[in-house]
C-alpha atoms as a PDB file:
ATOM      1  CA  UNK A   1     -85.889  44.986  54.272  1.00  0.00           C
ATOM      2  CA  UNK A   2     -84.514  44.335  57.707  1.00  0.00           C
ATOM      3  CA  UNK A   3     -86.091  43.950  61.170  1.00  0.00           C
ATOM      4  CA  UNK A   4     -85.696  46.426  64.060  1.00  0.00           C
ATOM      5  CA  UNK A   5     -84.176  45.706  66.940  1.00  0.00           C
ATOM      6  CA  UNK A   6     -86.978  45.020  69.093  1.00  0.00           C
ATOM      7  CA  UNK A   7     -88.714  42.426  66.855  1.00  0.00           C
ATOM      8  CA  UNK A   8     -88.151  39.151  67.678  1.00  0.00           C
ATOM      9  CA  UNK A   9     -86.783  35.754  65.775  1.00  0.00           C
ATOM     10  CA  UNK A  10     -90.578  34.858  65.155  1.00  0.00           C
ATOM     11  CA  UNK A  11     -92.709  34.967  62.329  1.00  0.00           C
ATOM     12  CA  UNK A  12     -89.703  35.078  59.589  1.00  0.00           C
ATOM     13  CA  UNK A  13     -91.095  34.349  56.154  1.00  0.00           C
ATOM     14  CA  UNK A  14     -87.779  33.539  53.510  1.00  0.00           C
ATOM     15  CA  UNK A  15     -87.253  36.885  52.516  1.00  0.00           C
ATOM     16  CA  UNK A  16     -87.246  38.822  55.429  1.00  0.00           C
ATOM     17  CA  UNK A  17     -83.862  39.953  56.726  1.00  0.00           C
ATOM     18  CA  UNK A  18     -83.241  39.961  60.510  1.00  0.00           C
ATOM     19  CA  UNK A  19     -80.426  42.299  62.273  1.00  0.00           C
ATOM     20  CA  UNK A  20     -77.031  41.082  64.212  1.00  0.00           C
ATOM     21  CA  UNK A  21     -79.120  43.447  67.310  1.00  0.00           C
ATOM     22  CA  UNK A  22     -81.585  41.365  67.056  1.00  0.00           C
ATOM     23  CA  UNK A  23     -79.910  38.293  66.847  1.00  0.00           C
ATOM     24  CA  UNK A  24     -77.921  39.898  69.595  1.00  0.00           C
ATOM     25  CA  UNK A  25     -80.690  39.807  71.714  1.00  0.00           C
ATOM     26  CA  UNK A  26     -82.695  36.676  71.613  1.00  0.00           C
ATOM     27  CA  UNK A  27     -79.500  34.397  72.333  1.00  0.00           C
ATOM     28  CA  UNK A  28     -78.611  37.050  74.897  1.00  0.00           C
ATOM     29  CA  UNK A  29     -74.947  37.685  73.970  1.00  0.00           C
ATOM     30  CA  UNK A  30     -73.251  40.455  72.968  1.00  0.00           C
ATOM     31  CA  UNK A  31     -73.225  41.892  69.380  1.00  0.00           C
ATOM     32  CA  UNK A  32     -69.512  41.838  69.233  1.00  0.00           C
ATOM     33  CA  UNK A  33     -69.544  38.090  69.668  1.00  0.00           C
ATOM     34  CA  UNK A  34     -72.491  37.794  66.620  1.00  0.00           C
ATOM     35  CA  UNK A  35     -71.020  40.390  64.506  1.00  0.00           C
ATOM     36  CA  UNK A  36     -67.559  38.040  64.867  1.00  0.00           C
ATOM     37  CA  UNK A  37     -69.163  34.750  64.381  1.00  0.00           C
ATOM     38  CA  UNK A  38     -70.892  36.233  60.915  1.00  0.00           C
ATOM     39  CA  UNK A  39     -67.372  37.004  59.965  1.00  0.00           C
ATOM     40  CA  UNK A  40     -66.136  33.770  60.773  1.00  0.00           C
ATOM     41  CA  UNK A  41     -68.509  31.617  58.911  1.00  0.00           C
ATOM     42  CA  UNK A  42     -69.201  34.394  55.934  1.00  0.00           C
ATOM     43  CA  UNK A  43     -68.727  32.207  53.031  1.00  0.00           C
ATOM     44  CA  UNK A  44     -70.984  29.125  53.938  1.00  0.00           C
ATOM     45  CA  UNK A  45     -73.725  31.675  55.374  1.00  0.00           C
ATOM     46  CA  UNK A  46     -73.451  33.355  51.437  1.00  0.00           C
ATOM     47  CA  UNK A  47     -74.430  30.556  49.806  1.00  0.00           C
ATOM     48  CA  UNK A  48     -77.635  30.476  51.842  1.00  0.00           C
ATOM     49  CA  UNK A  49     -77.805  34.415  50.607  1.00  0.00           C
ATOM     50  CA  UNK A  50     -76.693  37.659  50.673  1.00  0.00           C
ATOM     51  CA  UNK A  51     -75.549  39.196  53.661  1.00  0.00           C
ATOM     52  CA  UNK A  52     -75.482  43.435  54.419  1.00  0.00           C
ATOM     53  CA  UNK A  53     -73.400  45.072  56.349  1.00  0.00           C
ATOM     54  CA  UNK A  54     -74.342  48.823  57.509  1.00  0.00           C
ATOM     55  CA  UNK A  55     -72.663  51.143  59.749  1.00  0.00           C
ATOM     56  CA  UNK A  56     -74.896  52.812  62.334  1.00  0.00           C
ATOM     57  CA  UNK A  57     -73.789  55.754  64.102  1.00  0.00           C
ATOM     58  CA  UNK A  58     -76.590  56.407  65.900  1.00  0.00           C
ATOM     59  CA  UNK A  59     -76.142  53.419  68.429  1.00  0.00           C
ATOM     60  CA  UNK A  60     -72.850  54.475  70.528  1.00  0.00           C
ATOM     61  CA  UNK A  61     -70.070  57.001  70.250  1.00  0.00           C
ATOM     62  CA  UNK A  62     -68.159  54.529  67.949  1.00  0.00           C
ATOM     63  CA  UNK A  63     -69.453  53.396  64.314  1.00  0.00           C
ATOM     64  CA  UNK A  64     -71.255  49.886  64.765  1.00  0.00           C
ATOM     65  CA  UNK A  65     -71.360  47.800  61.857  1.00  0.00           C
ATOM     66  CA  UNK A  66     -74.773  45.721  61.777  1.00  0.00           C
ATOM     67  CA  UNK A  67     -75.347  42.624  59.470  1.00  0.00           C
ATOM     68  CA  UNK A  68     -78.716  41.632  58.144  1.00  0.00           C
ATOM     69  CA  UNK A  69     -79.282  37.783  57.844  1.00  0.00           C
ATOM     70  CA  UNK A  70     -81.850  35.570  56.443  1.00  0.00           C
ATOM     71  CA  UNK A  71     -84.117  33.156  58.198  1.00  0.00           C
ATOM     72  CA  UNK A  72     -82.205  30.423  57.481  1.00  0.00           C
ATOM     73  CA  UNK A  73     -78.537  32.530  57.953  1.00  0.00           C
ATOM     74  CA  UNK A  74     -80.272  33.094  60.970  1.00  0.00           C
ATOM     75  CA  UNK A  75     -80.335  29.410  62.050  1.00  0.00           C
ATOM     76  CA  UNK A  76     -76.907  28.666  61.108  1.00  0.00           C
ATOM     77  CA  UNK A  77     -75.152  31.241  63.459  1.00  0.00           C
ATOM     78  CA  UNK A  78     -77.566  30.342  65.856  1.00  0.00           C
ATOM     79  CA  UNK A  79     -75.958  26.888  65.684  1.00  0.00           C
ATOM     80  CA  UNK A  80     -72.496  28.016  65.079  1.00  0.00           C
ATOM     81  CA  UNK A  81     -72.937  29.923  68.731  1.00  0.00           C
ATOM     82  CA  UNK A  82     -74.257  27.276  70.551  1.00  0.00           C
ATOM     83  CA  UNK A  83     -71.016  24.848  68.914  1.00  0.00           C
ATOM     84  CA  UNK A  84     -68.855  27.765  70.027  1.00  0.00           C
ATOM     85  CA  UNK A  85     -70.461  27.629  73.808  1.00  0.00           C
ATOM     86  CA  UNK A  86     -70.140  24.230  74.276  1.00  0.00           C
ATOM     87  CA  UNK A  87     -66.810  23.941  73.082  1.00  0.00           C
ATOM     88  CA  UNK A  88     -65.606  26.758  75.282  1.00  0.00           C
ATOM     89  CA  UNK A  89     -67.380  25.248  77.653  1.00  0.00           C
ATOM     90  CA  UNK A  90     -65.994  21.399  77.383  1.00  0.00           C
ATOM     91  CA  UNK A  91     -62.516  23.393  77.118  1.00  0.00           C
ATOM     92  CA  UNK A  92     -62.758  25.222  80.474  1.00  0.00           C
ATOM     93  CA  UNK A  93     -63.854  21.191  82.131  1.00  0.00           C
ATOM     94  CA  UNK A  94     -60.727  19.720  80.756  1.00  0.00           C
ATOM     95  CA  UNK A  95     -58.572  22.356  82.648  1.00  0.00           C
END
């Protein structure tokens, strides 16, 4: 089962599933960035579950790929973004 795009983060019981759009959305970044940062930390967001990947066409001219997460997949990349942010942004201090 997976959420559409306009739910929102709350309410997740354990085995709902909750789309990169969504995701997306709530931390107000792009989907490219999410859809990259799942990639990046695949193998320790597996062994919190399984992740899907579908294509939708319907979205823009191009094929996007959309992932569907777990609650607590969910809260990982939500940390994993905000560790990316502030190291980008401790980065751009130093120069």
């Amino acid at each position: 089962m997976t959420t559409s795009p306009e739910k929102s983060l709350i309410n997740l019981s354990d085995n709902t599933t909750i789309s990169s759009l969504t995701i997306a959305g709530e931390l107000q970044t792009t989907h490219e960035f999410i859809i990259d940062l799942t990639n990046e930390h695949i193998n320790k967001l597996k062994e919190f579950g399984e992740i899907t990947f579908e294509m939708d066409l319907s979205l823009d001219v191009e094929p996007t790929e959309i992932a569907s997460i777990n609650y607590y997949q969910t809260i990982i990349l939500m940390t994993q973004k905000f560790k990316t942010l502030r190291l980008s942004r401790n980065s751009h201090l130093r120069s």
